[in-house]
PDB file of N, CA and C in Angstrom:
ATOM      1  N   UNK A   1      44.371  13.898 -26.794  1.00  0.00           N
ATOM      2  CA  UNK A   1      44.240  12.493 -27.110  1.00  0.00           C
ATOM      3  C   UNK A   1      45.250  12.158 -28.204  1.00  0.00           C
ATOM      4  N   UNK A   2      46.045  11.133 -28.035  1.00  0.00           N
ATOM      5  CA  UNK A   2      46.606  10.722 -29.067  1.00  0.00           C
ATOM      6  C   UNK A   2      46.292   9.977 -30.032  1.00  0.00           C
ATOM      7  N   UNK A   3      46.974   9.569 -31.185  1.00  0.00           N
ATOM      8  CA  UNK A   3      46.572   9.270 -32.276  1.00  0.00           C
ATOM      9  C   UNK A   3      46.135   7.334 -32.139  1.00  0.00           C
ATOM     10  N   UNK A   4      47.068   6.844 -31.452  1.00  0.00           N
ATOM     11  CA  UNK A   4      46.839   5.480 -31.132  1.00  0.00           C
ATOM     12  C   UNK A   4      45.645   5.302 -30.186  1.00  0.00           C
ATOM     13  N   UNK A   5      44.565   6.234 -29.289  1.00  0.00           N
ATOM     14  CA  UNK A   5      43.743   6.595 -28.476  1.00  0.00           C
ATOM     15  C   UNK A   5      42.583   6.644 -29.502  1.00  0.00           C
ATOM     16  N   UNK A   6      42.678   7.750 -30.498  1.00  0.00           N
ATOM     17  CA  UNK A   6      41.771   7.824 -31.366  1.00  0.00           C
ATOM     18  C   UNK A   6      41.343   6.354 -32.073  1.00  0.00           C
ATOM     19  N   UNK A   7      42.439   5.881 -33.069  1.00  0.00           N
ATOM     20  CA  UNK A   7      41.751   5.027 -33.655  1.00  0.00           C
ATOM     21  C   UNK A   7      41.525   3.579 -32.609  1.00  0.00           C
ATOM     22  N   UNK A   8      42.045   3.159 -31.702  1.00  0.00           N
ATOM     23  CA  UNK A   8      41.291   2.244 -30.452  1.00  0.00           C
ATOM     24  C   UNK A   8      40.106   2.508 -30.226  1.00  0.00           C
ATOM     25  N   UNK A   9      39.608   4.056 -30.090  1.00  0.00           N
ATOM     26  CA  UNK A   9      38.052   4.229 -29.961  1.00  0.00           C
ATOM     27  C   UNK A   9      37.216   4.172 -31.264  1.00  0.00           C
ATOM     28  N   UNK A  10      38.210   4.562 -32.583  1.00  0.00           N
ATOM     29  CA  UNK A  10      37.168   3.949 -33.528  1.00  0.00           C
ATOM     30  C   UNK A  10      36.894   2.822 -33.860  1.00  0.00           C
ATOM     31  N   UNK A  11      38.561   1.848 -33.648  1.00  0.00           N
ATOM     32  CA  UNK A  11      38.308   0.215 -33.871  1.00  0.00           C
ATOM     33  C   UNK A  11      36.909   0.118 -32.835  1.00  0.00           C
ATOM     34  N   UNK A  12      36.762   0.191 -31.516  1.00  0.00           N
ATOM     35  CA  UNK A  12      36.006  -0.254 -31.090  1.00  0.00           C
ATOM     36  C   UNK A  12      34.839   0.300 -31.079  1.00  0.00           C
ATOM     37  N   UNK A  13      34.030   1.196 -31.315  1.00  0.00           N
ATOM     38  CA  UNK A  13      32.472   1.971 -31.843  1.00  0.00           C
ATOM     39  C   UNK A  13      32.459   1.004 -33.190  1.00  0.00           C
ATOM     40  N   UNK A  14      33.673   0.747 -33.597  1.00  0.00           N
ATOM     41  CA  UNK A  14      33.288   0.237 -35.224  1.00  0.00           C
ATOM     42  C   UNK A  14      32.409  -1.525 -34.942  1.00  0.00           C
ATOM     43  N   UNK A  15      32.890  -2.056 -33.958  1.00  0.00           N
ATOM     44  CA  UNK A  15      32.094  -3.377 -33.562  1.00  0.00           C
ATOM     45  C   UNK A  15      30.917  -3.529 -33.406  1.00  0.00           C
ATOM     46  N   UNK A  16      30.188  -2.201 -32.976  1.00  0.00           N
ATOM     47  CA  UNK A  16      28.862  -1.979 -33.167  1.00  0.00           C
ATOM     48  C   UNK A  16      28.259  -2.435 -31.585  1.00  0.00           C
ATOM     49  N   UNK A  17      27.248  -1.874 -30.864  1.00  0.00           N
ATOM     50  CA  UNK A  17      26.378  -2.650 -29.386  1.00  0.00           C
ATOM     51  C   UNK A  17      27.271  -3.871 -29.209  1.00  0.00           C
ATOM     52  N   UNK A  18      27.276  -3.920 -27.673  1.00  0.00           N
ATOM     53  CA  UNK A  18      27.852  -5.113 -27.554  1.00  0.00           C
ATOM     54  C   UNK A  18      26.545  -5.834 -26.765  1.00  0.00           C
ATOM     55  N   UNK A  19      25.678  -5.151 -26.315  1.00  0.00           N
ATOM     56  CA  UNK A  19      24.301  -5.564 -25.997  1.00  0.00           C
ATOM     57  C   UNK A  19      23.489  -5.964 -26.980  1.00  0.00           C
ATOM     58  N   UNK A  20      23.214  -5.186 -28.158  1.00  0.00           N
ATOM     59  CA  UNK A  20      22.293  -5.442 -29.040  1.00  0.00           C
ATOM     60  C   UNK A  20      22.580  -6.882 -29.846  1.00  0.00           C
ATOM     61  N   UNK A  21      24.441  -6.854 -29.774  1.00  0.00           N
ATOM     62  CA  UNK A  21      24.450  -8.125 -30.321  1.00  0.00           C
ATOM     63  C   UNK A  21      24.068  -9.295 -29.906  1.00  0.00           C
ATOM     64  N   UNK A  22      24.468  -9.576 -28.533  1.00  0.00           N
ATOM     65  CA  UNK A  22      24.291 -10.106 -27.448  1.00  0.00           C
ATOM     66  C   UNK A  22      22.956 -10.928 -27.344  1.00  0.00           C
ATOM     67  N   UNK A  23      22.307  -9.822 -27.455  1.00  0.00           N
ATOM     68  CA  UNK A  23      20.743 -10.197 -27.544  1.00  0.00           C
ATOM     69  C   UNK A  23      19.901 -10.766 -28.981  1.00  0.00           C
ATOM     70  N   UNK A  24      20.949 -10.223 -30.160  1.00  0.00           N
ATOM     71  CA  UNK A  24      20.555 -10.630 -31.591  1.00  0.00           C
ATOM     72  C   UNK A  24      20.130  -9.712 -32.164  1.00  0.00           C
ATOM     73  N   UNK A  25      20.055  -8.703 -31.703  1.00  0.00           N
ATOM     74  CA  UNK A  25      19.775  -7.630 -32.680  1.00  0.00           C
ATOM     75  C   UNK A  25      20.313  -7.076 -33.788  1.00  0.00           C
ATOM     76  N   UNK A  26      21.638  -8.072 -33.744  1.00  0.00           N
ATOM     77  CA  UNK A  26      22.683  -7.778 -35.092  1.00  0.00           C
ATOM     78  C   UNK A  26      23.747  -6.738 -34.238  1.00  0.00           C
ATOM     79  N   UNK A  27      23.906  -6.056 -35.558  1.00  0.00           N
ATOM     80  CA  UNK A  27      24.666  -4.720 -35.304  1.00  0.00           C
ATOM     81  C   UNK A  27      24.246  -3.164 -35.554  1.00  0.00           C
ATOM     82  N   UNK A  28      24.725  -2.905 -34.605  1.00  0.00           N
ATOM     83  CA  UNK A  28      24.047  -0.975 -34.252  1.00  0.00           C
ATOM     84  C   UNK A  28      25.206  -0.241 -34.279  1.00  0.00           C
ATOM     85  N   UNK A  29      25.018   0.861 -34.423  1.00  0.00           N
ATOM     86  CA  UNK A  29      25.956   1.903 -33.996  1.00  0.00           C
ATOM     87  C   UNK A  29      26.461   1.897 -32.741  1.00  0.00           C
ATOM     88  N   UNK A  30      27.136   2.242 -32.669  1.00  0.00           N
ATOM     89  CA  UNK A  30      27.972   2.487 -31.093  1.00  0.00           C
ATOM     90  C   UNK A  30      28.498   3.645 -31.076  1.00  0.00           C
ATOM     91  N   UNK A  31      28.461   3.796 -29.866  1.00  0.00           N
ATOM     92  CA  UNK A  31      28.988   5.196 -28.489  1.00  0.00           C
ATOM     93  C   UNK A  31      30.424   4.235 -27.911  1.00  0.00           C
ATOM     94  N   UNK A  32      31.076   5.516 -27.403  1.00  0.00           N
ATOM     95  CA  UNK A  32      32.058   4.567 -26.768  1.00  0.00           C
ATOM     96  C   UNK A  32      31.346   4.618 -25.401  1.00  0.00           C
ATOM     97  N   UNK A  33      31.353   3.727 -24.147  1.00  0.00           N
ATOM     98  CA  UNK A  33      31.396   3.790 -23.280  1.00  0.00           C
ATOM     99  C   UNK A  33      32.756   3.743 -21.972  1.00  0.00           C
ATOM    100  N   UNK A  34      33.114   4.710 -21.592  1.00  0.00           N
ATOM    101  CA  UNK A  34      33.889   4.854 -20.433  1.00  0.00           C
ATOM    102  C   UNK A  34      33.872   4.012 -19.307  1.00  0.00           C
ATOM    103  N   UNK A  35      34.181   2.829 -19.310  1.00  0.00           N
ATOM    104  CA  UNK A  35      33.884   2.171 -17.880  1.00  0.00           C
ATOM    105  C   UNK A  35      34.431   2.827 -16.304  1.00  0.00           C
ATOM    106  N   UNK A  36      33.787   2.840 -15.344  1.00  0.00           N
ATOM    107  CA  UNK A  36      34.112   3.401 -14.435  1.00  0.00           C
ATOM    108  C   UNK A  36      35.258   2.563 -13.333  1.00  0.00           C
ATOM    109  N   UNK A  37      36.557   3.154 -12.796  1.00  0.00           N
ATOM    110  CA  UNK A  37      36.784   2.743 -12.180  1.00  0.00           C
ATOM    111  C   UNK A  37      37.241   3.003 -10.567  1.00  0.00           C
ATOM    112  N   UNK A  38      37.396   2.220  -9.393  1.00  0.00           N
ATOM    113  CA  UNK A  38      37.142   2.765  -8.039  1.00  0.00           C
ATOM    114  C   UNK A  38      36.030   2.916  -7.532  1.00  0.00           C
ATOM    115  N   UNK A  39      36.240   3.460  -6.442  1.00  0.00           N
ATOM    116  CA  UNK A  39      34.840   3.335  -6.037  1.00  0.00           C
ATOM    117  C   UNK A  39      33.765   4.225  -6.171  1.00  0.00           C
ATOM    118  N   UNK A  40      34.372   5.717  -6.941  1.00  0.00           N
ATOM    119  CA  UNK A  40      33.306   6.498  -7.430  1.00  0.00           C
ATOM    120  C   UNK A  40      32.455   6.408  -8.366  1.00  0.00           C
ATOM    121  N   UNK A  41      31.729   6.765  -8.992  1.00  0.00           N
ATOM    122  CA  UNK A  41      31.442   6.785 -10.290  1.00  0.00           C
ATOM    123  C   UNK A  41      31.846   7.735 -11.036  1.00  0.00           C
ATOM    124  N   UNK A  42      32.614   8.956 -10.486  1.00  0.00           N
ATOM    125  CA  UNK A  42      32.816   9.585 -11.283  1.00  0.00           C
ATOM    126  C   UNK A  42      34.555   9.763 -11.323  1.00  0.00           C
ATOM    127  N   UNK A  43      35.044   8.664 -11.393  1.00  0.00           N
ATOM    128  CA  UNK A  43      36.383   8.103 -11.756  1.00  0.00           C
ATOM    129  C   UNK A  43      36.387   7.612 -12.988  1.00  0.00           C
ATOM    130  N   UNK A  44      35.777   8.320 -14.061  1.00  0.00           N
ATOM    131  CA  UNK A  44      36.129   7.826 -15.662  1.00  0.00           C
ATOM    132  C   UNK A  44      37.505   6.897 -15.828  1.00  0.00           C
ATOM    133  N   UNK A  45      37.454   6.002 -16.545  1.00  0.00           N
ATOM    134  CA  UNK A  45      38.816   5.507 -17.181  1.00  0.00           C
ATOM    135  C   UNK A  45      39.356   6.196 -18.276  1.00  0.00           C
ATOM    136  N   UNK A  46      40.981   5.071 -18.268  1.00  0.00           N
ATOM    137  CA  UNK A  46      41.193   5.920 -19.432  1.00  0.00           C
ATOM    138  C   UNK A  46      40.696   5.395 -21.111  1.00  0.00           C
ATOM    139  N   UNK A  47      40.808   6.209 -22.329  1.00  0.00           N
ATOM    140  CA  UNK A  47      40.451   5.340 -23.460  1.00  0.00           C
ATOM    141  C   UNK A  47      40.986   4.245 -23.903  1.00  0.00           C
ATOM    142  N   UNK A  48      41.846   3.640 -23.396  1.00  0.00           N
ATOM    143  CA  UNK A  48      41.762   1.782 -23.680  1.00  0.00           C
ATOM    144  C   UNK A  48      41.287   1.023 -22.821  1.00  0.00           C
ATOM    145  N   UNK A  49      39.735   1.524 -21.778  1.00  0.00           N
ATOM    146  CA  UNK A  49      38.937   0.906 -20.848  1.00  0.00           C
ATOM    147  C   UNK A  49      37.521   1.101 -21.419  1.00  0.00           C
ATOM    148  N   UNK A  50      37.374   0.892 -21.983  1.00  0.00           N
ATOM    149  CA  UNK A  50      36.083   1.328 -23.011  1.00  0.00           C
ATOM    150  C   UNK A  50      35.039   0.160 -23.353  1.00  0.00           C
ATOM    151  N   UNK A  51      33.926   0.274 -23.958  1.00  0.00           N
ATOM    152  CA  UNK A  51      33.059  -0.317 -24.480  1.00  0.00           C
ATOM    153  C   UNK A  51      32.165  -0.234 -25.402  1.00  0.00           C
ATOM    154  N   UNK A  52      31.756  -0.356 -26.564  1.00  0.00           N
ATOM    155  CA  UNK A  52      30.477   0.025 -27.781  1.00  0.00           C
ATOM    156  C   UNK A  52      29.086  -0.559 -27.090  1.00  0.00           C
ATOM    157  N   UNK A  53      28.447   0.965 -26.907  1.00  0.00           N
ATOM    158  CA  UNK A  53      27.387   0.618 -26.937  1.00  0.00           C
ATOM    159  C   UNK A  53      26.343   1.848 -27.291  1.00  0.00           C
ATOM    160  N   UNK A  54      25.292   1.039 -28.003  1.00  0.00           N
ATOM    161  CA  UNK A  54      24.286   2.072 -28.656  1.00  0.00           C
ATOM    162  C   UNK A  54      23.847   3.194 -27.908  1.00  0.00           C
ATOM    163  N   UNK A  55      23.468   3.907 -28.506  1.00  0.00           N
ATOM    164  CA  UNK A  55      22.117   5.463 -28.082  1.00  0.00           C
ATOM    165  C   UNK A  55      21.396   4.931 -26.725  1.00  0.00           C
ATOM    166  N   UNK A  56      20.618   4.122 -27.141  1.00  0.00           N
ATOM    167  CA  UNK A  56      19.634   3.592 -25.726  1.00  0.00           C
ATOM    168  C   UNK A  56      20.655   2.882 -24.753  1.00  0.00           C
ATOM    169  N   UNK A  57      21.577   1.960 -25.215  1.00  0.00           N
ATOM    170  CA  UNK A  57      21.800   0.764 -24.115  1.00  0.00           C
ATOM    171  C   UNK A  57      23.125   2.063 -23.503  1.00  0.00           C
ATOM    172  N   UNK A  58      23.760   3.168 -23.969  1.00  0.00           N
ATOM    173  CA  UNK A  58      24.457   3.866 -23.314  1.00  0.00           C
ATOM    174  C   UNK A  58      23.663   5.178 -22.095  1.00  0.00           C
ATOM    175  N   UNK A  59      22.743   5.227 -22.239  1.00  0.00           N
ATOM    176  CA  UNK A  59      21.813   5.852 -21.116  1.00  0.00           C
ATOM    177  C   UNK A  59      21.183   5.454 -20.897  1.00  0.00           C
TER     178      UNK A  59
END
């Protein structure tokens, strides 16, 4: 992973749930989430396809 990879995934965990906010729960910790792409699911993207989202709302 490169260095511009790394901190993109921390800028974005640093935003906190994008659900919890959503809903008002403020701000939480965040996971990165991998969005999937194609038609598998197990076609991970790459790390500037991502998303923050908490412990629960990521499983």
């Amino acid at each position: 992973m490169k260095k511009a990879e790394r901190q993109h995934l921390s800028r974005v965990a640093s935003l906190g749930c994008i659900v919890c906010r959503n809903l008002g729960h403020g701000e939480t910790p965040a996971e990165i989430h991998h969005c999937s792409s194609g038609t598998g699911l197990s076609v991970r993207a790459d790390n500037y396809h991502v998303i923050p989202l908490c412990h629960i709302h990521h499983r």
